[in-house]
N, C-alpha and C. Protein backbone atom coordinates (compact mmCIF):
# COMPACT_ATOMS: atom_id res chain seq x y z
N UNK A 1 -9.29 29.78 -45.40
CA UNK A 1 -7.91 30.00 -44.99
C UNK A 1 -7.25 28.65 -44.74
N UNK A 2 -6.22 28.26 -45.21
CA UNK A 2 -5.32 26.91 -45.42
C UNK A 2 -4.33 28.02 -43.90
N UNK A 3 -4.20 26.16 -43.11
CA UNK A 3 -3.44 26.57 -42.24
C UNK A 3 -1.63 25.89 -42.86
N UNK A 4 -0.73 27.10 -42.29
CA UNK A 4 0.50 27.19 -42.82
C UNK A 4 1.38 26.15 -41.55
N UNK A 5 2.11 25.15 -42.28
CA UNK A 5 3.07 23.85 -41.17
C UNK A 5 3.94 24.63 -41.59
N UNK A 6 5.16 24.71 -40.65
CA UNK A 6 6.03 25.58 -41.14
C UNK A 6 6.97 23.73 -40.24
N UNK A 7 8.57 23.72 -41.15
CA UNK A 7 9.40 22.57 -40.47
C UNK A 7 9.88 22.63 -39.37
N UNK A 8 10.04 23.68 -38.98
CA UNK A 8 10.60 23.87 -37.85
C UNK A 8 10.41 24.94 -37.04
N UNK A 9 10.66 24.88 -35.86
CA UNK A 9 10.09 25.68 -34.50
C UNK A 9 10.82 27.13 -34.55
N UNK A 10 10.74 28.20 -34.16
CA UNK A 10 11.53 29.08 -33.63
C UNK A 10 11.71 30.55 -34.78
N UNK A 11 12.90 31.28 -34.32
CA UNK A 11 12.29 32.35 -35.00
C UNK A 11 12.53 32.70 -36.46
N UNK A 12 13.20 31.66 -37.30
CA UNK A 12 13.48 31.68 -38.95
C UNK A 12 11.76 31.52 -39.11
N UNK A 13 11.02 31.52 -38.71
CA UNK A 13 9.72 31.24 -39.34
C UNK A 13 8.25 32.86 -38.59
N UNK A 14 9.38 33.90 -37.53
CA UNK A 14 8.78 34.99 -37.19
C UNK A 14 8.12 35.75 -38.50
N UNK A 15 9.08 36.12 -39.45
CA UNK A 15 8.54 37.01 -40.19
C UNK A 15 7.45 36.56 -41.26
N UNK A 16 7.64 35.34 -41.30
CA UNK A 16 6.28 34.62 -42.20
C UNK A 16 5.06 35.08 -41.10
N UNK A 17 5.13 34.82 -39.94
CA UNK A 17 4.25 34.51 -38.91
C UNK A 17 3.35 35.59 -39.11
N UNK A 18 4.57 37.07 -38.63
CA UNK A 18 3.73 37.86 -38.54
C UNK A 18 2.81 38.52 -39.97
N UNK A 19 3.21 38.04 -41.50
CA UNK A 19 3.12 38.52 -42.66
C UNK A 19 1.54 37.74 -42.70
N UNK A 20 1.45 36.30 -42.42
CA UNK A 20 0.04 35.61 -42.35
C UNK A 20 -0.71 35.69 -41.17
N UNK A 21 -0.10 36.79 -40.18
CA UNK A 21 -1.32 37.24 -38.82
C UNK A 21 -2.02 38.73 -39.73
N UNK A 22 -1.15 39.21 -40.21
CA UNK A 22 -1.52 40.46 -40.77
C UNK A 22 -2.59 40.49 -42.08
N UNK A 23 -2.13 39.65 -42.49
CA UNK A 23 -3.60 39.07 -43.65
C UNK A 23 -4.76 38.95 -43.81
N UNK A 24 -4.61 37.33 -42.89
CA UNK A 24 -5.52 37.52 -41.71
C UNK A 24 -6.38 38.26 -41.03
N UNK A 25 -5.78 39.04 -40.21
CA UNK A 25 -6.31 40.25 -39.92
C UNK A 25 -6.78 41.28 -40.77
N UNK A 26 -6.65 41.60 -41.64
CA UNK A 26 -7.21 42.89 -43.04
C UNK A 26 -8.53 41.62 -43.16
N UNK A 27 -8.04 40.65 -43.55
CA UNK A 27 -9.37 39.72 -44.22
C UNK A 27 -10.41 39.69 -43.44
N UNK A 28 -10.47 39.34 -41.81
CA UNK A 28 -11.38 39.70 -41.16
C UNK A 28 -12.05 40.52 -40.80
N UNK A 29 -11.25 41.37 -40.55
CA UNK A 29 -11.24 43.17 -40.10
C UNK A 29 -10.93 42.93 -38.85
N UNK A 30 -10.16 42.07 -38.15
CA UNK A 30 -9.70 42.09 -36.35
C UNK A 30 -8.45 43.08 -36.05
N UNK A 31 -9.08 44.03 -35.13
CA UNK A 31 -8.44 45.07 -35.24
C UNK A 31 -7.35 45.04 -33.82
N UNK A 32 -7.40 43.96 -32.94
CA UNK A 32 -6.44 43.27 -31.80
C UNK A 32 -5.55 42.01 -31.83
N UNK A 33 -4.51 42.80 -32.26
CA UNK A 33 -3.08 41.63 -32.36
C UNK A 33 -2.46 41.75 -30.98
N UNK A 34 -2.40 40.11 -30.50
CA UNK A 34 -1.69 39.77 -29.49
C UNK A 34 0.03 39.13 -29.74
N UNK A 35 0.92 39.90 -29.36
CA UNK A 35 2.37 39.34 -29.78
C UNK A 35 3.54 38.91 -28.89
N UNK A 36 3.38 37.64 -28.42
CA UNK A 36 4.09 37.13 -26.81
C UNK A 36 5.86 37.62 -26.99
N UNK A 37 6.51 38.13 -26.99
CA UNK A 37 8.07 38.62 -26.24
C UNK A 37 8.92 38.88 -25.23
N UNK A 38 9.43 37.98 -25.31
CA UNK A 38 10.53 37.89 -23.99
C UNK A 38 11.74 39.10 -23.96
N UNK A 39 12.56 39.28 -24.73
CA UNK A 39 13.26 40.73 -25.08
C UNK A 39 12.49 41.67 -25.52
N UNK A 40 11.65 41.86 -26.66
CA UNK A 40 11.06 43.11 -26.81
C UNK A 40 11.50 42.89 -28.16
N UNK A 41 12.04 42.36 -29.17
CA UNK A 41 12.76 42.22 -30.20
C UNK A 41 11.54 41.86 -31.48
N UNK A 42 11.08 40.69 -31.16
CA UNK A 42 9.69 40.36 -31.84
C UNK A 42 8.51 41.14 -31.56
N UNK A 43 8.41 42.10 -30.79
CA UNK A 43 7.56 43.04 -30.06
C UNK A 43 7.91 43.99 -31.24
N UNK A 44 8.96 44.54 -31.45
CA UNK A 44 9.18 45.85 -32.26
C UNK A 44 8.90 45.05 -33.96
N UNK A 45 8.96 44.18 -33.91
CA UNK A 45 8.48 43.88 -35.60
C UNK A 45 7.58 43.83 -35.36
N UNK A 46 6.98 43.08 -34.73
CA UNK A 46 5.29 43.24 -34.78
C UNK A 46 4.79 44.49 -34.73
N UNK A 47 5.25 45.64 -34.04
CA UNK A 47 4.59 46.96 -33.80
C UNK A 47 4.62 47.43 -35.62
N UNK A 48 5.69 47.43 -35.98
CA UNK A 48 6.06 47.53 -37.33
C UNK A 48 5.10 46.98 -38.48
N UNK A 49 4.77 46.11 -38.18
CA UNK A 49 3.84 45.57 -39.14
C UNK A 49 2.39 45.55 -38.70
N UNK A 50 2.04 45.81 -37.82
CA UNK A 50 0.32 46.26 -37.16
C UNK A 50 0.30 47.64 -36.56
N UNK A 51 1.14 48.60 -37.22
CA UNK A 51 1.03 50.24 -36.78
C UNK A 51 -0.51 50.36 -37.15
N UNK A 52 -0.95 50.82 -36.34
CA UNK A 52 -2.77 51.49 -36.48
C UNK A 52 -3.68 50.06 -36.12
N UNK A 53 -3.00 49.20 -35.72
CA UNK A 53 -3.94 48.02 -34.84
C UNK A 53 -3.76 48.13 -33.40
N UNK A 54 -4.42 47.36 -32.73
CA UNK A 54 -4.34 47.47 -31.21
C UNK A 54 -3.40 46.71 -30.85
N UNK A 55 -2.01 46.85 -30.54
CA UNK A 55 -1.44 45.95 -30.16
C UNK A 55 -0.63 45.78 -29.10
N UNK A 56 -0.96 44.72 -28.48
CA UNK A 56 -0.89 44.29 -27.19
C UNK A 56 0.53 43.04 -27.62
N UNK A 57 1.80 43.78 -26.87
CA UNK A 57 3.16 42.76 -26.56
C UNK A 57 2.73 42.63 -25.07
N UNK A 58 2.99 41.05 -25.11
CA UNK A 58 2.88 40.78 -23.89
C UNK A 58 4.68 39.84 -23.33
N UNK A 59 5.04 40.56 -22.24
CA UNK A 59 6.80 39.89 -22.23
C UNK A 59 6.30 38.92 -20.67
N UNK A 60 7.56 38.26 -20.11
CA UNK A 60 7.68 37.38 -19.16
C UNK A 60 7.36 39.01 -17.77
N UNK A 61 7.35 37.68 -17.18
CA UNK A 61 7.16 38.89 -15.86
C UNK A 61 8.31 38.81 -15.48
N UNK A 62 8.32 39.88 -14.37
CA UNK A 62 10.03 39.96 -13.29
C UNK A 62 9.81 38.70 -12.52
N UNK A 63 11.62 38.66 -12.97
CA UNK A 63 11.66 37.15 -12.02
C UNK A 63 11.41 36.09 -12.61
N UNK A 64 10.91 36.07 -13.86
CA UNK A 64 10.50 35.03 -14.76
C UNK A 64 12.07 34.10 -14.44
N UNK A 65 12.74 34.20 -15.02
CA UNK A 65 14.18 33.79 -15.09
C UNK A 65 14.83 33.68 -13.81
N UNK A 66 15.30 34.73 -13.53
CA UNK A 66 15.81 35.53 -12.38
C UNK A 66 15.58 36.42 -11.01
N UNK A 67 15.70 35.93 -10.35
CA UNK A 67 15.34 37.27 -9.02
C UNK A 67 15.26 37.86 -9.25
N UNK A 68 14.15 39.14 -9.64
CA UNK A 68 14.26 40.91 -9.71
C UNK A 68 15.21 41.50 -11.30
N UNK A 69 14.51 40.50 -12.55
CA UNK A 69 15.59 40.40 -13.74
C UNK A 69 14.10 40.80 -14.79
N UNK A 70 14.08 41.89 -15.71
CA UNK A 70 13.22 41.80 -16.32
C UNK A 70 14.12 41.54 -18.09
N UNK A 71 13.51 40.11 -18.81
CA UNK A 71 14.20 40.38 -19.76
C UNK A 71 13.68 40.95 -20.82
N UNK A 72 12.68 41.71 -20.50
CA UNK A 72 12.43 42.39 -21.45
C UNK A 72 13.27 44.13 -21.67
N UNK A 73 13.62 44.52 -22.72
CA UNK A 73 14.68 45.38 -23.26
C UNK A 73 14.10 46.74 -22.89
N UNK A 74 14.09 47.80 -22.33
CA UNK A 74 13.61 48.94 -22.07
C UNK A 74 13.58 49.52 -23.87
N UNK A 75 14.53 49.35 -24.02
CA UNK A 75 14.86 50.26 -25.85
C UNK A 75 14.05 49.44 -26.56
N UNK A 76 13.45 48.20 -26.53
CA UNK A 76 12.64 47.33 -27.83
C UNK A 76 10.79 48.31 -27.05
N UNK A 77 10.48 48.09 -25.60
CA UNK A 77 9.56 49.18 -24.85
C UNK A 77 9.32 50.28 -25.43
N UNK A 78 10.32 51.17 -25.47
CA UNK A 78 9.92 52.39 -25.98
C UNK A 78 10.24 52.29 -27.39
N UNK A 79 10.61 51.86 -27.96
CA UNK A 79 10.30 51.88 -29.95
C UNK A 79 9.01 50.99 -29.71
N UNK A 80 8.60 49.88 -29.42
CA UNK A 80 7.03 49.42 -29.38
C UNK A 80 5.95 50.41 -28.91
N UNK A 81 6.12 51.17 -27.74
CA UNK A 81 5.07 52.23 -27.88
C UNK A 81 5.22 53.29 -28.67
N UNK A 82 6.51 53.85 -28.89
CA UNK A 82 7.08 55.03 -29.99
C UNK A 82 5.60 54.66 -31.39
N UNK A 83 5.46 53.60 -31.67
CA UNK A 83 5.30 52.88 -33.17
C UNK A 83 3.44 52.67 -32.59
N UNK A 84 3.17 52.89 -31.37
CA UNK A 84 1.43 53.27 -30.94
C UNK A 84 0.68 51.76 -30.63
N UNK A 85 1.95 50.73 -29.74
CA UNK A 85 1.71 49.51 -29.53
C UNK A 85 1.85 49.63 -27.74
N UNK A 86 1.71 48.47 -27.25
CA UNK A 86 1.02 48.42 -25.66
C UNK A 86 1.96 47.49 -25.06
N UNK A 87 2.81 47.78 -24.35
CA UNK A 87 3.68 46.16 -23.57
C UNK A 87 2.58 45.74 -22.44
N UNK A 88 2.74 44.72 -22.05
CA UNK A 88 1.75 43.83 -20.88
C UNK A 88 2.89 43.28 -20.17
N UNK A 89 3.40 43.23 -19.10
CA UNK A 89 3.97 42.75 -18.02
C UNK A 89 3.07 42.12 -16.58
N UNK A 90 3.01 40.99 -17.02
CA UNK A 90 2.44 40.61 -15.38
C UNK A 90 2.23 39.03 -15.50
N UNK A 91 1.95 38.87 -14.28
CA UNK A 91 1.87 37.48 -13.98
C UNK A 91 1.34 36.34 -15.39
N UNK A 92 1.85 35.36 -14.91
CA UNK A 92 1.46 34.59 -16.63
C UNK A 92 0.16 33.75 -16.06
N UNK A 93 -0.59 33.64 -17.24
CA UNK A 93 -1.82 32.81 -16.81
C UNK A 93 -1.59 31.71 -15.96
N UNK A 94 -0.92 30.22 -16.63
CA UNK A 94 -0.40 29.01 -16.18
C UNK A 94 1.02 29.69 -15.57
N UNK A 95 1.02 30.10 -14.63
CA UNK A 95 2.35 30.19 -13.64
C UNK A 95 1.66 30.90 -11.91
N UNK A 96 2.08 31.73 -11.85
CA UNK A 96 2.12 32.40 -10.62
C UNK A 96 2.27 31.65 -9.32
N UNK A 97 1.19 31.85 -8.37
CA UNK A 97 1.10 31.05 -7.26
C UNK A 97 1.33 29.72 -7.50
N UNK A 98 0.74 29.22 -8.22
CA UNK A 98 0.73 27.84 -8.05
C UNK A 98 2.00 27.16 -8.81
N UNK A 99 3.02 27.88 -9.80
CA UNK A 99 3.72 27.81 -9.72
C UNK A 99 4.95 28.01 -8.62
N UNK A 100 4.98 28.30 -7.58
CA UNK A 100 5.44 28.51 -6.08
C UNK A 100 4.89 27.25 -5.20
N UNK A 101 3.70 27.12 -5.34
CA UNK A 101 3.55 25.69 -4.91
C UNK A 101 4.23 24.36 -5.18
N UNK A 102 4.30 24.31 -6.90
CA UNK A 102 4.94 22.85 -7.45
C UNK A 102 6.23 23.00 -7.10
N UNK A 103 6.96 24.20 -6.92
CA UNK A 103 8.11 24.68 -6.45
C UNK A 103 8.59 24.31 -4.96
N UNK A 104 7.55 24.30 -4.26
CA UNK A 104 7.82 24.41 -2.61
C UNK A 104 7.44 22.76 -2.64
N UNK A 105 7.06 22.51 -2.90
CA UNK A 105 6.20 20.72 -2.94
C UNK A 105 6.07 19.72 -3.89
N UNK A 106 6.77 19.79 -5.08
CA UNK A 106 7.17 19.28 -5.60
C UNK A 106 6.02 18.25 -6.51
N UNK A 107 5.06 19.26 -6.91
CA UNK A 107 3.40 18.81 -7.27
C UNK A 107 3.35 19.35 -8.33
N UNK A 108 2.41 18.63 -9.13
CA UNK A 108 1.54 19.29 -10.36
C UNK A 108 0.62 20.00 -10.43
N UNK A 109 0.14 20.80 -10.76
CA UNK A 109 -0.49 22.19 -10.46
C UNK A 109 -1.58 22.17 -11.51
N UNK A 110 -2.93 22.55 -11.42
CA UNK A 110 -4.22 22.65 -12.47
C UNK A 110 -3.16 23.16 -14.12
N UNK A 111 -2.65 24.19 -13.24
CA UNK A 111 -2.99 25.11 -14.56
C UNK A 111 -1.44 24.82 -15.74
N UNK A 112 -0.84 24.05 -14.74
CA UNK A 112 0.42 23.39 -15.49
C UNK A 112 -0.34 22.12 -16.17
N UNK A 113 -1.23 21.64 -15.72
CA UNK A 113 -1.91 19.79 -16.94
C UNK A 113 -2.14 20.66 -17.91
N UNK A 114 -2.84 21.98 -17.47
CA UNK A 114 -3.87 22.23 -18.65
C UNK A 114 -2.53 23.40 -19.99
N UNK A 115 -1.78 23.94 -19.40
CA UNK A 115 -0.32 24.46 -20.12
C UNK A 115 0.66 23.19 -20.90
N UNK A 116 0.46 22.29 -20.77
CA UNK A 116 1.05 20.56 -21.24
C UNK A 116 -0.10 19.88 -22.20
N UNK A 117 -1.33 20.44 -21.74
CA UNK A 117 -2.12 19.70 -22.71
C UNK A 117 -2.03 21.10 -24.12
N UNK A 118 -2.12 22.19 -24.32
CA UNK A 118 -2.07 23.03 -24.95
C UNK A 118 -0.54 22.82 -25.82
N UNK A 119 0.61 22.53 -25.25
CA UNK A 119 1.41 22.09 -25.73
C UNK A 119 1.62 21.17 -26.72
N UNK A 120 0.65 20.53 -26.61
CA UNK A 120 0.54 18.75 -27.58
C UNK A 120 0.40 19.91 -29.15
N UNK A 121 0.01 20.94 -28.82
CA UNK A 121 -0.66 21.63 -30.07
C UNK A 121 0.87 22.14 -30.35
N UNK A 122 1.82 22.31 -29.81
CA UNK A 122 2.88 23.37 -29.65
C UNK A 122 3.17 24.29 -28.91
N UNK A 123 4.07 24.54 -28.34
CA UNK A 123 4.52 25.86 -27.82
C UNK A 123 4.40 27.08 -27.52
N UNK A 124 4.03 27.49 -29.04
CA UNK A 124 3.56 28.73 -29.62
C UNK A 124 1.85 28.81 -29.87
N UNK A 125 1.42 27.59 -30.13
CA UNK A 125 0.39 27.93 -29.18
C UNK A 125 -0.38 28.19 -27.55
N UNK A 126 0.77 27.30 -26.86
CA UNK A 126 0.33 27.49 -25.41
C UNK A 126 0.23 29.10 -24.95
N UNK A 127 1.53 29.25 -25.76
CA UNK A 127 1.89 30.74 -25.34
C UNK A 127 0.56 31.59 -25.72
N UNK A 128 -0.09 31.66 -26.92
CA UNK A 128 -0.71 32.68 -27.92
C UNK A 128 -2.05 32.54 -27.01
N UNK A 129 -2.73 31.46 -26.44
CA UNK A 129 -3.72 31.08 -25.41
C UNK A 129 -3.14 31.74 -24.19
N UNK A 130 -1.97 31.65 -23.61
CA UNK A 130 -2.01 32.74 -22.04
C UNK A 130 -1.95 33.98 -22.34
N UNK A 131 -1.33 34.66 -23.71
CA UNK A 131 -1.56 35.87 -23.47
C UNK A 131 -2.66 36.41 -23.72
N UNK A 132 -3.41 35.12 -24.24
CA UNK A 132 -5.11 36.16 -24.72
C UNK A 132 -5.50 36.24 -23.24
N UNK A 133 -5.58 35.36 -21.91
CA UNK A 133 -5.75 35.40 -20.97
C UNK A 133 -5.33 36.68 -20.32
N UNK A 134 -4.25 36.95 -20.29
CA UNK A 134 -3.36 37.67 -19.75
C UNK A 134 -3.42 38.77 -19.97
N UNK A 135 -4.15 39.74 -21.70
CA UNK A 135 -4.53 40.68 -22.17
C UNK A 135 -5.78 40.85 -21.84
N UNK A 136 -6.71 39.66 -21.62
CA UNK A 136 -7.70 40.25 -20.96
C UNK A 136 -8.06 40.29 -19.35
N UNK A 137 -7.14 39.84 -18.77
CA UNK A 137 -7.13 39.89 -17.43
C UNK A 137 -6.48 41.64 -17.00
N UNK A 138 -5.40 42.03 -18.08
CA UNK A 138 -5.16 43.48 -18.09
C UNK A 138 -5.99 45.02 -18.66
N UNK A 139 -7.17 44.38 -19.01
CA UNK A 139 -7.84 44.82 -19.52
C UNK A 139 -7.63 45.85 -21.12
N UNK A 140 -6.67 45.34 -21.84
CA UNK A 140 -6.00 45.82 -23.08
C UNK A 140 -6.68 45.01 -24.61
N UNK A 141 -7.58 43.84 -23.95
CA UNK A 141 -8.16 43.56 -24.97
C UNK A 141 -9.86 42.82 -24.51
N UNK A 142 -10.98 42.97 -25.76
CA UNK A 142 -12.10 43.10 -25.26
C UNK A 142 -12.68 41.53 -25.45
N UNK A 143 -12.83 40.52 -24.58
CA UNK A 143 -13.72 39.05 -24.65
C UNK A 143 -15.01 38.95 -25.20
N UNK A 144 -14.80 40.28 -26.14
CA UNK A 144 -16.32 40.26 -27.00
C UNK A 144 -16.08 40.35 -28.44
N UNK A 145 -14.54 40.19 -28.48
CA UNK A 145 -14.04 40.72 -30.39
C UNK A 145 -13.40 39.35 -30.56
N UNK A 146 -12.81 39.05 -31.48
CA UNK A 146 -11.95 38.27 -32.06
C UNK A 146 -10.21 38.89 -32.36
N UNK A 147 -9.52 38.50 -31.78
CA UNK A 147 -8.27 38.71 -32.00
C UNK A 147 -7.11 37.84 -32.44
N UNK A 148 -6.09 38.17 -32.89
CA UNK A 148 -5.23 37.39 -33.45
C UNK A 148 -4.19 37.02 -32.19
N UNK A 149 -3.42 36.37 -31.80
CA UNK A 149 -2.82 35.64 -31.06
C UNK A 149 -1.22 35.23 -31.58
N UNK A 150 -0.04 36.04 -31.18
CA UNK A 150 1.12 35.44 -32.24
C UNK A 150 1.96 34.97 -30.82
N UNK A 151 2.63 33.33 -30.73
CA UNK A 151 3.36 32.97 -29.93
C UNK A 151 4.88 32.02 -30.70
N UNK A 152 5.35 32.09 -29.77
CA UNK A 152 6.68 31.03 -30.17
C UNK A 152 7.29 29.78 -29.29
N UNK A 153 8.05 29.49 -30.33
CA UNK A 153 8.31 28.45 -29.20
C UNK A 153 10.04 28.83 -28.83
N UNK A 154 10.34 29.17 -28.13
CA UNK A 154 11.59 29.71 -27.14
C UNK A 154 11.94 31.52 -27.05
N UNK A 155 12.09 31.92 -28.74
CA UNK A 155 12.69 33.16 -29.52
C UNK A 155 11.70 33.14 -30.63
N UNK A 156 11.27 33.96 -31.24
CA UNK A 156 10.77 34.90 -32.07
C UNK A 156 9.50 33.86 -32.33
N UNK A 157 8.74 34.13 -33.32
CA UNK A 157 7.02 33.52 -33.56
C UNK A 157 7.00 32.62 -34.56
N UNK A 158 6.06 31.16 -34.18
CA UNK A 158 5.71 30.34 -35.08
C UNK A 158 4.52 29.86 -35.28
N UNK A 159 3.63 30.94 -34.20
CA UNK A 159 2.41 30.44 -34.38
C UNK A 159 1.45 31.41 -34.29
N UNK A 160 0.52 31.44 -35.49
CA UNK A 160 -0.56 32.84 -34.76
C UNK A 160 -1.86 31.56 -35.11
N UNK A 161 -2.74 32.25 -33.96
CA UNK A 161 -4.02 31.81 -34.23
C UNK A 161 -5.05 33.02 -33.59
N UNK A 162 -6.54 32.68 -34.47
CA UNK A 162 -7.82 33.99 -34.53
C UNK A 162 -8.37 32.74 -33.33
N UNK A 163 -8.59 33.73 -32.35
CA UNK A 163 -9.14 33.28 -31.44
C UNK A 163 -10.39 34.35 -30.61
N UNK A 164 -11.18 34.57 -29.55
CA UNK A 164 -11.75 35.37 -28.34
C UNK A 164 -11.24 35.13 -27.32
N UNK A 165 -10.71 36.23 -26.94
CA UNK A 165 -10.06 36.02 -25.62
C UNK A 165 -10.85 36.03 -24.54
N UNK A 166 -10.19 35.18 -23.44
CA UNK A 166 -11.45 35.03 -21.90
C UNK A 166 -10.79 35.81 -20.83
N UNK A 167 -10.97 36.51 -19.56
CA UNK A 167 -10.41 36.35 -18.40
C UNK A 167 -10.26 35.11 -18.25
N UNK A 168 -9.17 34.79 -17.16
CA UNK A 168 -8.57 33.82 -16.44
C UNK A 168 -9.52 32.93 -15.72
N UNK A 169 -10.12 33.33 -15.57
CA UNK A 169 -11.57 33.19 -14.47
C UNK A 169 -12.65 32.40 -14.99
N UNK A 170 -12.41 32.76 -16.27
CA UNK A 170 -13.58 32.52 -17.30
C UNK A 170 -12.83 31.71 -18.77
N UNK A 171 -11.73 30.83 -18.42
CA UNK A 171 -11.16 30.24 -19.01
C UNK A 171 -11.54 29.70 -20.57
N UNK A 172 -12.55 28.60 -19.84
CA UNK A 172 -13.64 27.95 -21.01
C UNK A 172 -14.69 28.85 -21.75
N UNK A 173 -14.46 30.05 -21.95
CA UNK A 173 -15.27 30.93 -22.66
C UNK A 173 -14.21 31.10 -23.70
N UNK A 174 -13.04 31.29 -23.43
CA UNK A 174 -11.84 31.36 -24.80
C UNK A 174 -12.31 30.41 -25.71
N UNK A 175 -12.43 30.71 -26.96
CA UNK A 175 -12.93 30.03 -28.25
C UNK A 175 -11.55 30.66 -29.51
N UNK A 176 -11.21 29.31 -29.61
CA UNK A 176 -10.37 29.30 -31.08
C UNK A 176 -11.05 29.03 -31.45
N UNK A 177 -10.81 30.06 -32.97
CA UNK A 177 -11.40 29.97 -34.32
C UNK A 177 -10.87 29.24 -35.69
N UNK A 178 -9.12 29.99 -35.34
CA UNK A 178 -8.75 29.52 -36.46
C UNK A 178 -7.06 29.29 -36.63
N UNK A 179 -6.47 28.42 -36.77
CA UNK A 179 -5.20 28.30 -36.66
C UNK A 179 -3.65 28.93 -38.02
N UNK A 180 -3.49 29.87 -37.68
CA UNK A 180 -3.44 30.53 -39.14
C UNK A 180 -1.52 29.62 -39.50
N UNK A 181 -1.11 29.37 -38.34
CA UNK A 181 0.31 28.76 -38.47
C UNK A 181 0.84 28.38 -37.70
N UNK A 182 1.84 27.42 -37.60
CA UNK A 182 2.39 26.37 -36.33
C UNK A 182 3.62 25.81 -37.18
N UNK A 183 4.48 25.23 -36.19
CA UNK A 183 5.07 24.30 -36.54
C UNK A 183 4.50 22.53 -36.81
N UNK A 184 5.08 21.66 -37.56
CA UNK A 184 4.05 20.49 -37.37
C UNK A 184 5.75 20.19 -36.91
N UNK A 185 4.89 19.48 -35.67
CA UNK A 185 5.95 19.00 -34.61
C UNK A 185 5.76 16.97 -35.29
């Protein structure tokens, strides 16, 4: 598998994304697609194109943005499960508490070096690494399979990678396999 540079970041490069996660996936036989969404918008294409896979949208939590603000879309929710796909809402791997800390004190936080060093890779990968965390901390995907991983960098997807997902806990057990697309920054 030749990994795909795409020129630029963001979501003119979603529907390639998800067309070479889906490939991918038949070629392996990985039957758990992970698809990070903030509205629910890239959530409903993805459901669309992995109907009869396991698929796990994972959106921002409440409050991500805003006090008591979920931006994820109730109507993109129910057409993603309508279509036999899974939303994930909850705390983000690299955030929570200790995001409240760098907040209150004005510090750098473990899990923010290690969200900055993942970055050097891109965006859309940092992202595609917390939600494997984050799916298996919800228990929606299994740290014994191989799954696909689709993230972006702001709006819609530019990056999938075949990875094993870890609990949070169990960080350094996450093993990438294979980087199927990115932006080359």
């Amino acid at each position: 598998m030749q990994t795909t540079y795409f020129k630029t970041t963001g979501p003119a490069n979603t529907t390639r994304t998800l067309i070479l996660a889906r490939k991918r996936a038949r070629a392996l036989g990985i039957k758990t697609i992970l698809v990070a969404s903030t509205s629910g918008a890239t959530g409903v294409l993805a459901a669309k194109a992995f109907k009869g896979k396991n698929l796990v949208v994972v959106s921002h939590s409440t409050g991500f943005k805003e006090k008591d603000h979920q931006q994820f879309k109730e109507k993109h929710r129910r057409e993603i499960e309508r279509l036999g796909g899974k939303v994930l809402t909850c705390q983000h791997a690299f955030g929570g508490i200790n995001r409240a800390v760098r907040r209150k004190f004005n510090t750098t936080e473990l899990d923010e070096l290690i969200a900055h060093t993942l970055r050097s890779l891109g965006q859309g990968f940092k992202v595609g690494v917390e939600i494997a965390l984050m799916a298996a901390d919800g228990g929606l995907v299994s740290t014994k399979e191989e799954a696909i991983a689709v993230g972006g960098s702001d709006s819609g997807a530019d990056t999938a990678i075949v990875l094993t997902p870890a609990n949070a806990q169990d960080f350094f057990d996450l093993k990438i396999h294979e980087i199927l697309c990115k932006p080359r920054l």
